[in-house]
ModelCIF file with pLDDT and N, C-alpha, C, O atoms, coordinates in Angstrom:
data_MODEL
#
_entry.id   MODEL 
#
_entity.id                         1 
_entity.type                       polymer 
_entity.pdbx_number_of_molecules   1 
#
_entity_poly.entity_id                      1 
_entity_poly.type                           'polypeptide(L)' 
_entity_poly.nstd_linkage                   no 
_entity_poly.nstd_monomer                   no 
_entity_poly.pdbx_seq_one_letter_code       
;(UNK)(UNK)(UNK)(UNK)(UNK)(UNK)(UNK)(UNK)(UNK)(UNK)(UNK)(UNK)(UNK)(UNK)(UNK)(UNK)
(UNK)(UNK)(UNK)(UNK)(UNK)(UNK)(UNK)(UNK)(UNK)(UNK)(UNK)(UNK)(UNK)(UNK)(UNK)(UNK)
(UNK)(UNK)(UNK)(UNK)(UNK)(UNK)(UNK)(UNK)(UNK)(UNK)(UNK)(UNK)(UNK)(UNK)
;
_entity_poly.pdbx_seq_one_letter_code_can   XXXXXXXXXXXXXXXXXXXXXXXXXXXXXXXXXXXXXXXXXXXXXX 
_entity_poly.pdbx_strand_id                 A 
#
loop_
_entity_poly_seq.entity_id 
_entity_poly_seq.num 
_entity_poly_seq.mon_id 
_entity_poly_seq.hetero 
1 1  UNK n 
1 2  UNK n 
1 3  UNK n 
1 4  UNK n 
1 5  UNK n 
1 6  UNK n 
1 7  UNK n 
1 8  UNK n 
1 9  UNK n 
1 10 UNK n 
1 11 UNK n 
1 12 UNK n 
1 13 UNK n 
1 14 UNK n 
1 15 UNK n 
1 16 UNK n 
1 17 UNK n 
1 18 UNK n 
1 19 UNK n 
1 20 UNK n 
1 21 UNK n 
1 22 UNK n 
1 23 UNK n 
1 24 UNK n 
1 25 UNK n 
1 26 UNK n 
1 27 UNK n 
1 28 UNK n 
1 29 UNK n 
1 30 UNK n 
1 31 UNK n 
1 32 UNK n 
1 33 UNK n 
1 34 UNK n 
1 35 UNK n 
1 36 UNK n 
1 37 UNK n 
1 38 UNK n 
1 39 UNK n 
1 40 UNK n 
1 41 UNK n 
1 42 UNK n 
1 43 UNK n 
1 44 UNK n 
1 45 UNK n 
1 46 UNK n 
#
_struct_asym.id          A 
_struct_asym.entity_id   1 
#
loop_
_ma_qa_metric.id 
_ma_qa_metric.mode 
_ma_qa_metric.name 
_ma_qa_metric.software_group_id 
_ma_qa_metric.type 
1 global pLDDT . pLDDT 
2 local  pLDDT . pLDDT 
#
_ma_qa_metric_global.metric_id      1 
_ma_qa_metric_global.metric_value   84.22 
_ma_qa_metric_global.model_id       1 
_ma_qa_metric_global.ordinal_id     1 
#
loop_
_ma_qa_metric_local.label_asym_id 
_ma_qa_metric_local.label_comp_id 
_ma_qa_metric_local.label_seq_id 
_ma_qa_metric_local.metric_id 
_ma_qa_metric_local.metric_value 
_ma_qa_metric_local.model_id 
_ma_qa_metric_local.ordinal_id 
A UNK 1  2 97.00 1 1  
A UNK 2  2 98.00 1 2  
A UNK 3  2 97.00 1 3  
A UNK 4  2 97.00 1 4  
A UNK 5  2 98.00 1 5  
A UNK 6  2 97.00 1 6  
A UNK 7  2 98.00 1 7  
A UNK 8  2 98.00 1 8  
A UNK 9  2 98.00 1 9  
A UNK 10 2 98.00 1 10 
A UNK 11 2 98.00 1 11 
A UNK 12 2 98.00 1 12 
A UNK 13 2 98.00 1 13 
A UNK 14 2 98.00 1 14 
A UNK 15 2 98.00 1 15 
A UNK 16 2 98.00 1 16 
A UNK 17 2 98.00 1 17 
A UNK 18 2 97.00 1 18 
A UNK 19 2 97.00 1 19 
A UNK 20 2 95.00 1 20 
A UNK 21 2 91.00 1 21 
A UNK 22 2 76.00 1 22 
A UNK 23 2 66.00 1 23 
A UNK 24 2 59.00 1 24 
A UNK 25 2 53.00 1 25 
A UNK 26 2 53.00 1 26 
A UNK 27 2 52.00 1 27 
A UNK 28 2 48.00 1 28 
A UNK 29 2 50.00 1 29 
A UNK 30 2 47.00 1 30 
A UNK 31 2 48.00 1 31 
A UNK 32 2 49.00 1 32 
A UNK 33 2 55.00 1 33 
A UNK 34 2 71.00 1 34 
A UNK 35 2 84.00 1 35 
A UNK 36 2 88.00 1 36 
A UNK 37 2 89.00 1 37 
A UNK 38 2 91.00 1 38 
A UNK 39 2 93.00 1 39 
A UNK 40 2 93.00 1 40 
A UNK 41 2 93.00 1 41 
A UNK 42 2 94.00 1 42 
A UNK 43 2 95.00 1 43 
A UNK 44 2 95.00 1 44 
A UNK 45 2 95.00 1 45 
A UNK 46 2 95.00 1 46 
#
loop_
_atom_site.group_PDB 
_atom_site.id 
_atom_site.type_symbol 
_atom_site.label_atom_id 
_atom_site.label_alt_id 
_atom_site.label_comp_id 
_atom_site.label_asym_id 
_atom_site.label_entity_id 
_atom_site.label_seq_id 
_atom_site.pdbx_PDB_ins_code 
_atom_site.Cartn_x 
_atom_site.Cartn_y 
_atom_site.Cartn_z 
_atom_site.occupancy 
_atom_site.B_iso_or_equiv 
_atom_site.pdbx_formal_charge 
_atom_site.auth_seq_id 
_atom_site.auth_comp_id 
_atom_site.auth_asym_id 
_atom_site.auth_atom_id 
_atom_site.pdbx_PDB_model_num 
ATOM 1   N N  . UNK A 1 1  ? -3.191 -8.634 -9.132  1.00 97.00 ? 1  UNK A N  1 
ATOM 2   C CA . UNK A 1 1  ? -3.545 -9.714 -8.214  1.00 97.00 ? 1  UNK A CA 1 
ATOM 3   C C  . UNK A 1 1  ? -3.788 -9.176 -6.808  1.00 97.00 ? 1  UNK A C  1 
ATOM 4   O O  . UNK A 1 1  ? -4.622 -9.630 -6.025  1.00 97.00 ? 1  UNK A O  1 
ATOM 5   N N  . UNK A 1 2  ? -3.076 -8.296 -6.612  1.00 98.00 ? 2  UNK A N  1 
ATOM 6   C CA . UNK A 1 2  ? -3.078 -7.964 -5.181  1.00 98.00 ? 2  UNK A CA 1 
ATOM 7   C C  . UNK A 1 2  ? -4.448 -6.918 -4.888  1.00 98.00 ? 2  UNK A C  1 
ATOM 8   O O  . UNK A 1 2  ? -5.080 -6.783 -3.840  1.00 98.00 ? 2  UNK A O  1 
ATOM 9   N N  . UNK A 1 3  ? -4.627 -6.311 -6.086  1.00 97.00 ? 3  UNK A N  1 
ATOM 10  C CA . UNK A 1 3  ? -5.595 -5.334 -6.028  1.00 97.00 ? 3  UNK A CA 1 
ATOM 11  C C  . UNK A 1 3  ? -7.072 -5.449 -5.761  1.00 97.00 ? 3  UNK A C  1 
ATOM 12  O O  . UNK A 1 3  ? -7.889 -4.534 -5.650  1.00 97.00 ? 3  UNK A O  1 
ATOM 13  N N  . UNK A 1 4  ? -7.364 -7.509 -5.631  1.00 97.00 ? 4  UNK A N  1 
ATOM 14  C CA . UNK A 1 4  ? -8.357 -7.889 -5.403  1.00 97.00 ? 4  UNK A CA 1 
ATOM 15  C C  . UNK A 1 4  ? -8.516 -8.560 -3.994  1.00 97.00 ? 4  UNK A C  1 
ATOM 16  O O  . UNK A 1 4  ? -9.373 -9.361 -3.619  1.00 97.00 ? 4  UNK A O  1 
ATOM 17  N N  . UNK A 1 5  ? -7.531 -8.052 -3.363  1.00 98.00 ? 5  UNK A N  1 
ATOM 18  C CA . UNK A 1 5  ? -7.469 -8.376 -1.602  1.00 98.00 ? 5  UNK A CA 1 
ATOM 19  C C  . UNK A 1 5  ? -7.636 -7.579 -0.850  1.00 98.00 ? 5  UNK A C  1 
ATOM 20  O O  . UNK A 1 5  ? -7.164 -6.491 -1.181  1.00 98.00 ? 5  UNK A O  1 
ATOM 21  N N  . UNK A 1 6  ? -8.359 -7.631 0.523   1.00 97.00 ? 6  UNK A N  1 
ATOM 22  C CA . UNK A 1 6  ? -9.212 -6.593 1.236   1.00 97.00 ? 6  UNK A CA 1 
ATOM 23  C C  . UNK A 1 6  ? -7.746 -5.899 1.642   1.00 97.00 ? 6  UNK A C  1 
ATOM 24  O O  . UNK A 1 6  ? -6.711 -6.564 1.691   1.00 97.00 ? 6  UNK A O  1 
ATOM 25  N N  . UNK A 1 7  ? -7.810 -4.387 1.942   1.00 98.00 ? 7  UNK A N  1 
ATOM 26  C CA . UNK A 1 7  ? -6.307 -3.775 2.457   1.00 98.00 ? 7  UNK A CA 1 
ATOM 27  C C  . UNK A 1 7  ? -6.546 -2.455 1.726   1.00 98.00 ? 7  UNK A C  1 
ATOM 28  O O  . UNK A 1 7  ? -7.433 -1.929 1.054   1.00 98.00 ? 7  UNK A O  1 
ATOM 29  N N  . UNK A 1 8  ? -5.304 -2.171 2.191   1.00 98.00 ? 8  UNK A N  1 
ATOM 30  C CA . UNK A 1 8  ? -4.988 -0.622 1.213   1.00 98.00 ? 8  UNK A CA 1 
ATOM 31  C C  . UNK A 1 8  ? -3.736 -0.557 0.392   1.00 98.00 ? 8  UNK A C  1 
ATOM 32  O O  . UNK A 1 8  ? -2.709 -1.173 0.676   1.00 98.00 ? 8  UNK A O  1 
ATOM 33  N N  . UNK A 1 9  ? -3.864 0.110  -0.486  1.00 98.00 ? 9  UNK A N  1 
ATOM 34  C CA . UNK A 1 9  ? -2.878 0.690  -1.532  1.00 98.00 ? 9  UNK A CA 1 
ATOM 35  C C  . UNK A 1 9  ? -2.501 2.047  -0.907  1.00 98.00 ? 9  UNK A C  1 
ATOM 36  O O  . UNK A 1 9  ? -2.980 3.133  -1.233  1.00 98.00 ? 9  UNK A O  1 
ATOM 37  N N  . UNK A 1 10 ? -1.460 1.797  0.153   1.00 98.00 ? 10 UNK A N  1 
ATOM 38  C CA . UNK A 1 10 ? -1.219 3.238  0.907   1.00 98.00 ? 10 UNK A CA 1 
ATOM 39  C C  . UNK A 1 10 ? -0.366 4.181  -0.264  1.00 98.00 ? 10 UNK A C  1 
ATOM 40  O O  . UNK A 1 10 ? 0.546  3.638  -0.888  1.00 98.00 ? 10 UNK A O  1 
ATOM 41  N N  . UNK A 1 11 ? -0.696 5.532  -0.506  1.00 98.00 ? 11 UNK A N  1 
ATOM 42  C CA . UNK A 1 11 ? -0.097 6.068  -1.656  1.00 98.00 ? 11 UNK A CA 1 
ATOM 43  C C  . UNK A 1 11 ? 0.647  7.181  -0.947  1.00 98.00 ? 11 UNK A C  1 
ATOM 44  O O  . UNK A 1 11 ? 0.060  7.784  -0.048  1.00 98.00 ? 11 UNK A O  1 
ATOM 45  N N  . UNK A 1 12 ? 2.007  7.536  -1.303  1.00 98.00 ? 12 UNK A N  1 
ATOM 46  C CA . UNK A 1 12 ? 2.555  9.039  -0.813  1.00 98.00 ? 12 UNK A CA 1 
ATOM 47  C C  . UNK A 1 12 ? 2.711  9.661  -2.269  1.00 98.00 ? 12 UNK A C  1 
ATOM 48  O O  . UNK A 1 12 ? 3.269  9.018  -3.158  1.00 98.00 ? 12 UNK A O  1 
ATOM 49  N N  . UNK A 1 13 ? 2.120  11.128 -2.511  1.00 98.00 ? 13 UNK A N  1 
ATOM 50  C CA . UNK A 1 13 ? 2.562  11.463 -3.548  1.00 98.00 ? 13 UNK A CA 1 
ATOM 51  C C  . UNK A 1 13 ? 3.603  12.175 -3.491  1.00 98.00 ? 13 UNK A C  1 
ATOM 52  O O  . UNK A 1 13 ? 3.713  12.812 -4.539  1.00 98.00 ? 13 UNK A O  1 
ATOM 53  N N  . UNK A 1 14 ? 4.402  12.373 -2.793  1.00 98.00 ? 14 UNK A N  1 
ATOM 54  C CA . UNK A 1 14 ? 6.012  12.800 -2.711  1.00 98.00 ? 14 UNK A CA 1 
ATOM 55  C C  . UNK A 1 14 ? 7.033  11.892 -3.646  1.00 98.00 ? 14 UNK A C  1 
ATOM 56  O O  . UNK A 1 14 ? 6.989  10.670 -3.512  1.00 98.00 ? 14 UNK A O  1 
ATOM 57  N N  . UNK A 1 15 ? 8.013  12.524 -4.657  1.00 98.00 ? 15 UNK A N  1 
ATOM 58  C CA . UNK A 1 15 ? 8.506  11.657 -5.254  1.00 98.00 ? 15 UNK A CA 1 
ATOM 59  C C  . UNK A 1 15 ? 9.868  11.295 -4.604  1.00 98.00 ? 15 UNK A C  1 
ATOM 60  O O  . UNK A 1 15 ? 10.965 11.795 -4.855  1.00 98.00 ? 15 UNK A O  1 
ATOM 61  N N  . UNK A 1 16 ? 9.608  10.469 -3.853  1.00 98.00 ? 16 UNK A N  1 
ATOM 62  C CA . UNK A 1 16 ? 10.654 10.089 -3.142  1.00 98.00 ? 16 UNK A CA 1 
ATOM 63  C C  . UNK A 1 16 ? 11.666 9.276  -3.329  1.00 98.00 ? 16 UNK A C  1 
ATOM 64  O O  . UNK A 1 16 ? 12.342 8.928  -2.361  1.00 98.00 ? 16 UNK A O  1 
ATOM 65  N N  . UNK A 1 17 ? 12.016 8.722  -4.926  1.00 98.00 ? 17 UNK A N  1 
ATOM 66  C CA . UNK A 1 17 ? 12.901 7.719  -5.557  1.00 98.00 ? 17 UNK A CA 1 
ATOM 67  C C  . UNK A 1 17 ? 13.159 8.064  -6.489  1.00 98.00 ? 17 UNK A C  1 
ATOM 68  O O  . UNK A 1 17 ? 12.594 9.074  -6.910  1.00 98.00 ? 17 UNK A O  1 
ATOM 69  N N  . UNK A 1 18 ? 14.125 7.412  -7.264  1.00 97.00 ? 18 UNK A N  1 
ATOM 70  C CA . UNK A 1 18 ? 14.576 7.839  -8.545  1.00 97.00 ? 18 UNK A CA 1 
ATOM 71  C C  . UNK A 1 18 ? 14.991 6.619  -9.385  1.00 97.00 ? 18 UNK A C  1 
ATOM 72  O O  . UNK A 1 18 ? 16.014 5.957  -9.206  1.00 97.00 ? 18 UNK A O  1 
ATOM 73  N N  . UNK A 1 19 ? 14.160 6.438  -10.222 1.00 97.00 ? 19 UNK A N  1 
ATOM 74  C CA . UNK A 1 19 ? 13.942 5.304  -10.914 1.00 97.00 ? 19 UNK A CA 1 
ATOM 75  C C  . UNK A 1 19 ? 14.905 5.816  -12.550 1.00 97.00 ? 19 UNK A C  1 
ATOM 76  O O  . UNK A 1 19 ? 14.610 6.742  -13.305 1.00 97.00 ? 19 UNK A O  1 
ATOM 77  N N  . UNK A 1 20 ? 15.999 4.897  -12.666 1.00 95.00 ? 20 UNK A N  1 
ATOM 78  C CA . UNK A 1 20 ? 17.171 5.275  -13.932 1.00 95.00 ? 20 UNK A CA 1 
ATOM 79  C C  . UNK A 1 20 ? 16.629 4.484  -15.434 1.00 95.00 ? 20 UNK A C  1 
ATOM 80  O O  . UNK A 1 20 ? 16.227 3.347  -15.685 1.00 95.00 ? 20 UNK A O  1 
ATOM 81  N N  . UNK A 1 21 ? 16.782 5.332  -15.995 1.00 91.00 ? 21 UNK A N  1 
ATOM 82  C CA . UNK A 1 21 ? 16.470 5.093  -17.332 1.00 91.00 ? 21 UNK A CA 1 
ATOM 83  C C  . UNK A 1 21 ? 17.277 5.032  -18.605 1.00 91.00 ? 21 UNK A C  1 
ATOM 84  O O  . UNK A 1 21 ? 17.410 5.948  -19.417 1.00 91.00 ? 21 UNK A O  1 
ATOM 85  N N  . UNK A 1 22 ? 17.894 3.596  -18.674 1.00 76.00 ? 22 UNK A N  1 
ATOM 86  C CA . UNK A 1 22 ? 18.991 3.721  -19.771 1.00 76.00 ? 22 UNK A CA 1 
ATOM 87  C C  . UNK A 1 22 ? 19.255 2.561  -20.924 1.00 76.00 ? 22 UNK A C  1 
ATOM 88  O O  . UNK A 1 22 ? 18.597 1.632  -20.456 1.00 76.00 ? 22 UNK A O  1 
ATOM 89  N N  . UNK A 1 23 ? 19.534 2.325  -21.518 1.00 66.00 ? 23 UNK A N  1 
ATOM 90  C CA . UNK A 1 23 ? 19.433 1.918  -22.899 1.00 66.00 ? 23 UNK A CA 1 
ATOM 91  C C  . UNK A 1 23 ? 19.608 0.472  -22.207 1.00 66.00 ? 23 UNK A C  1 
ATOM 92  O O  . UNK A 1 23 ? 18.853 -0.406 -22.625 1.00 66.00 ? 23 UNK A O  1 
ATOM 93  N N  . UNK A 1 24 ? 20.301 0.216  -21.440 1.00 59.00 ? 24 UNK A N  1 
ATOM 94  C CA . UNK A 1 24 ? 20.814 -1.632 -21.464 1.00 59.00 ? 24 UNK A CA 1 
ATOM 95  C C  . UNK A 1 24 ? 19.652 -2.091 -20.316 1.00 59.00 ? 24 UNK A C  1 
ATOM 96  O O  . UNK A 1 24 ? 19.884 -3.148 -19.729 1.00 59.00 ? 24 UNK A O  1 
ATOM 97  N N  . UNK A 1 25 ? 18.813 -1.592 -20.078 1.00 53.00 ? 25 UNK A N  1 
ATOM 98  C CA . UNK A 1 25 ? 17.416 -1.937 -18.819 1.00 53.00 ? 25 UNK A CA 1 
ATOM 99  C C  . UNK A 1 25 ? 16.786 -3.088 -19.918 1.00 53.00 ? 25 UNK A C  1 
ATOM 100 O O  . UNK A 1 25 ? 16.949 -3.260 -21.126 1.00 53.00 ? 25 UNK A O  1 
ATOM 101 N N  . UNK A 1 26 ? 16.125 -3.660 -19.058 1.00 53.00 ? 26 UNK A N  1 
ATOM 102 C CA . UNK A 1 26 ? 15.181 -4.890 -19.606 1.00 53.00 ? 26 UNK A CA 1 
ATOM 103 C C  . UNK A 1 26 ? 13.934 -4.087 -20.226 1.00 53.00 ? 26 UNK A C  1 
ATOM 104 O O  . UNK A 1 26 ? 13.853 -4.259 -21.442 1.00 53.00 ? 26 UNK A O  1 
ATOM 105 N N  . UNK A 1 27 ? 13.208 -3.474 -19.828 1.00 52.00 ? 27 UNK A N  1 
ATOM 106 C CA . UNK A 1 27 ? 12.336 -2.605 -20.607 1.00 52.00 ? 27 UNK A CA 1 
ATOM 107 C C  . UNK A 1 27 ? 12.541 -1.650 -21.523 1.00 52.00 ? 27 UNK A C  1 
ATOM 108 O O  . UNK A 1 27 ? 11.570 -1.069 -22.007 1.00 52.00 ? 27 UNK A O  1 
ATOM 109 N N  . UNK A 1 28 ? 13.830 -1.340 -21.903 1.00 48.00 ? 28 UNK A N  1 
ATOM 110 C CA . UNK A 1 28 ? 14.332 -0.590 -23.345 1.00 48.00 ? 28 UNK A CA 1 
ATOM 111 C C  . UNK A 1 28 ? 14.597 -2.211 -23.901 1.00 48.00 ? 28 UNK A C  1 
ATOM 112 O O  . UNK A 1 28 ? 13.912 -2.454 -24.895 1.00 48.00 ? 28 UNK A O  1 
ATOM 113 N N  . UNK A 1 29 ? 15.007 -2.755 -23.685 1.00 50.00 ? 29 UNK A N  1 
ATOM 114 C CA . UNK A 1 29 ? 14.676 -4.642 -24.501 1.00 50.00 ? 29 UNK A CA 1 
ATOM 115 C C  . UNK A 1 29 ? 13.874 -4.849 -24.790 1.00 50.00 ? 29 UNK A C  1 
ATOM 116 O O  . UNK A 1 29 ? 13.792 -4.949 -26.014 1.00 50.00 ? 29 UNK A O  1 
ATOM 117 N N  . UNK A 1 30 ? 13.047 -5.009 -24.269 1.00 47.00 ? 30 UNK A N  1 
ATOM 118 C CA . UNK A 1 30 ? 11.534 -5.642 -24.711 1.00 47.00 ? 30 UNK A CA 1 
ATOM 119 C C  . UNK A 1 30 ? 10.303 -4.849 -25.476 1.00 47.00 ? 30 UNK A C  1 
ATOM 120 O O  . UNK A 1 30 ? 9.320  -5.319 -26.049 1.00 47.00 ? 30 UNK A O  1 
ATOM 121 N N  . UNK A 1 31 ? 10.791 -3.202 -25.240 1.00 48.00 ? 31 UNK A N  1 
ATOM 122 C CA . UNK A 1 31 ? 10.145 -2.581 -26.555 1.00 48.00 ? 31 UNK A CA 1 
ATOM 123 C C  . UNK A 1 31 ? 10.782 -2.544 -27.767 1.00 48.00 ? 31 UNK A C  1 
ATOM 124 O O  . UNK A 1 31 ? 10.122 -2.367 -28.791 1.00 48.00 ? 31 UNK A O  1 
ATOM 125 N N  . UNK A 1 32 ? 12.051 -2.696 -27.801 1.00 49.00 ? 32 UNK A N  1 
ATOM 126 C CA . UNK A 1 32 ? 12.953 -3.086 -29.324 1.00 49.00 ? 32 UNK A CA 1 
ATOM 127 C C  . UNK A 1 32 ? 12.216 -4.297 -29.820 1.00 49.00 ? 32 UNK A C  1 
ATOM 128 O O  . UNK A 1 32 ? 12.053 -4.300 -31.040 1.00 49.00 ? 32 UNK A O  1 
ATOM 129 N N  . UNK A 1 33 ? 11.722 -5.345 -29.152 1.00 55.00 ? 33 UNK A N  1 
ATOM 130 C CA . UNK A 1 33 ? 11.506 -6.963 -29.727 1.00 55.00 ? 33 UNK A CA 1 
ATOM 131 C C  . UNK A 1 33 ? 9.812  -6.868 -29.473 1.00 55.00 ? 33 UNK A C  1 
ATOM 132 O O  . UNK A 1 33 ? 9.095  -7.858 -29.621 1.00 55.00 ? 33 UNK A O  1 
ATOM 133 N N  . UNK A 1 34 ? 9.424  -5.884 -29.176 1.00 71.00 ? 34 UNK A N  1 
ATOM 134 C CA . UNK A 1 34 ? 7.631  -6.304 -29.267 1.00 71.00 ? 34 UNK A CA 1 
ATOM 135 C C  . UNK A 1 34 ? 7.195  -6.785 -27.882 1.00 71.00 ? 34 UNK A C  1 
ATOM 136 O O  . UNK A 1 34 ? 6.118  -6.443 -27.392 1.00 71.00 ? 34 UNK A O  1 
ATOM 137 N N  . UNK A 1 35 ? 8.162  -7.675 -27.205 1.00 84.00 ? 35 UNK A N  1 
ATOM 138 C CA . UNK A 1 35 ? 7.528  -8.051 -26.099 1.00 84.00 ? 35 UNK A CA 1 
ATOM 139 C C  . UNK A 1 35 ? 6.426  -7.710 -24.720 1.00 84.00 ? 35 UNK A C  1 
ATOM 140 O O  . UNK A 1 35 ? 5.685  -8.312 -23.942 1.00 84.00 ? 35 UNK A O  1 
ATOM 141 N N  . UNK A 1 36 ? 6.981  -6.084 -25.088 1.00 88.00 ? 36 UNK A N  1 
ATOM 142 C CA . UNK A 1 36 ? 5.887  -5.000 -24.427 1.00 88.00 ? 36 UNK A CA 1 
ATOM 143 C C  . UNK A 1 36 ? 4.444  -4.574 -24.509 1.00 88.00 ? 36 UNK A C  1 
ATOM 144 O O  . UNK A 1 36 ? 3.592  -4.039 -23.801 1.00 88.00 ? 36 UNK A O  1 
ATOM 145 N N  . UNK A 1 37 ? 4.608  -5.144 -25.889 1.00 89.00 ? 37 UNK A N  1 
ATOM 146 C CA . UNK A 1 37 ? 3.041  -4.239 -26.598 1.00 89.00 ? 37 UNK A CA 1 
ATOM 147 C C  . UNK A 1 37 ? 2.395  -6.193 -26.491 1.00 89.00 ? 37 UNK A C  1 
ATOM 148 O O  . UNK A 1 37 ? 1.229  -6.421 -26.171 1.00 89.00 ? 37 UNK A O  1 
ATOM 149 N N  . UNK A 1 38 ? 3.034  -6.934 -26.701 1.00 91.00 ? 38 UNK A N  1 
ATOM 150 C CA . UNK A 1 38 ? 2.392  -7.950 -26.299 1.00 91.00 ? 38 UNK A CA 1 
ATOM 151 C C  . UNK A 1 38 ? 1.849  -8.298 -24.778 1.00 91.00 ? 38 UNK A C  1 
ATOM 152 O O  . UNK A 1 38 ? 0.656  -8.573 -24.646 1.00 91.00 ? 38 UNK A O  1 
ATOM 153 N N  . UNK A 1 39 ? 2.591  -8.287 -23.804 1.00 93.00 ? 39 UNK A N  1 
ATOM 154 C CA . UNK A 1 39 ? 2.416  -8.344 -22.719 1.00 93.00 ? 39 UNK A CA 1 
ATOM 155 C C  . UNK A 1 39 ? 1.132  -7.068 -21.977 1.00 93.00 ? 39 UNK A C  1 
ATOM 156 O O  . UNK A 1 39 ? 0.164  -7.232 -21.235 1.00 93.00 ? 39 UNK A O  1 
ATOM 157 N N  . UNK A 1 40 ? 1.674  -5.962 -22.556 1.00 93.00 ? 40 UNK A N  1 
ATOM 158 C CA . UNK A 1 40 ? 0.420  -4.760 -22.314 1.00 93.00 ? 40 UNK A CA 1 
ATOM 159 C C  . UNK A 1 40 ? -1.129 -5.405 -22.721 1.00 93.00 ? 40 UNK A C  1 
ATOM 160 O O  . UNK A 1 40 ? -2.163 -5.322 -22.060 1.00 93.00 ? 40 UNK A O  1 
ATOM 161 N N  . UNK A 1 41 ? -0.955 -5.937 -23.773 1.00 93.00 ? 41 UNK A N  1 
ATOM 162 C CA . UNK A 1 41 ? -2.444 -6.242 -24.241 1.00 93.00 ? 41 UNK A CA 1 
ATOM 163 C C  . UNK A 1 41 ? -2.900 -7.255 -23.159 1.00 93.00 ? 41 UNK A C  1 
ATOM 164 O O  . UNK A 1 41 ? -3.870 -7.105 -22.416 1.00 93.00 ? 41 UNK A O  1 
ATOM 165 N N  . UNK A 1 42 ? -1.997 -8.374 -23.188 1.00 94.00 ? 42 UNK A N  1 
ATOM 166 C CA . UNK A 1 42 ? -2.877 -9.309 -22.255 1.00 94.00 ? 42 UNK A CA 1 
ATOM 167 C C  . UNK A 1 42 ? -3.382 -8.858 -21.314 1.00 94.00 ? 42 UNK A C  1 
ATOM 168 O O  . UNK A 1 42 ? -4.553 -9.113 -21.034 1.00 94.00 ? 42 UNK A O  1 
ATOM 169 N N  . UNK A 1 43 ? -2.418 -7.865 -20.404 1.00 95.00 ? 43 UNK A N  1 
ATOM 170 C CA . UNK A 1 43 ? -3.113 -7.269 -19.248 1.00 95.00 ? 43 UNK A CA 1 
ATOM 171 C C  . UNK A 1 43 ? -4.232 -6.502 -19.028 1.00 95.00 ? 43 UNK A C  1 
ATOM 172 O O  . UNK A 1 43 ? -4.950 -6.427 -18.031 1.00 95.00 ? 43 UNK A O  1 
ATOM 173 N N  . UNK A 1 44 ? -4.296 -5.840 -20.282 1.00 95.00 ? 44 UNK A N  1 
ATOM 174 C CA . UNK A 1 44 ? -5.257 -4.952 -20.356 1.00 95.00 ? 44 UNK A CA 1 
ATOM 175 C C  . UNK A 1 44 ? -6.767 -5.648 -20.858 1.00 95.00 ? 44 UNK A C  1 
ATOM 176 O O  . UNK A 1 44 ? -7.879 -5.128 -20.766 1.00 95.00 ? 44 UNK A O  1 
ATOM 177 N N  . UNK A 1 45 ? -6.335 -7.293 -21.539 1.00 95.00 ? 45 UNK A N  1 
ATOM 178 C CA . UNK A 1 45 ? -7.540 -8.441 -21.429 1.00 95.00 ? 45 UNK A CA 1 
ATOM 179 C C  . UNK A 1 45 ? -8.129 -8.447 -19.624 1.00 95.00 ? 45 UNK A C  1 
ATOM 180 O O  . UNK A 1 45 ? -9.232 -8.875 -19.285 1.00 95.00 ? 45 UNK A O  1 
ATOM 181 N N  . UNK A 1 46 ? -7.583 -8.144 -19.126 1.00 95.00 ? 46 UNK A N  1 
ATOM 182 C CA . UNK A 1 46 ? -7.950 -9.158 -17.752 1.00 95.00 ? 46 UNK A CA 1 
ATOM 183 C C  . UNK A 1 46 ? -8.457 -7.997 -17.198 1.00 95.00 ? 46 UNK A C  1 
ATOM 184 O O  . UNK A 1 46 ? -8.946 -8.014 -16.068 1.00 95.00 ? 46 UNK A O  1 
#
């Protein structure tokens, strides 16, 4: 949505965060139940 508004997508490629990855996250959920590969497609409709 945002990607169709005049502006910038200012990018640093320094990895400056640390994003945790562990079994009880909402996105290890929702690829156990499908909800992912559903949701991927729609987006990738639009």
């Amino acid at each position: 949505k945002l990607s169709k508004l005049k502006g910038e997508f200012v990018y640093s490629p320094q990895a400056l965060m640390g994003h945790r990855i562990h079994a009880d996250s909402e996105t290890s959920a929702a690829i156990d139940d499908h909800t992912r590969t559903r949701e991927e497609y729609e987006m990738f409709c639009k």
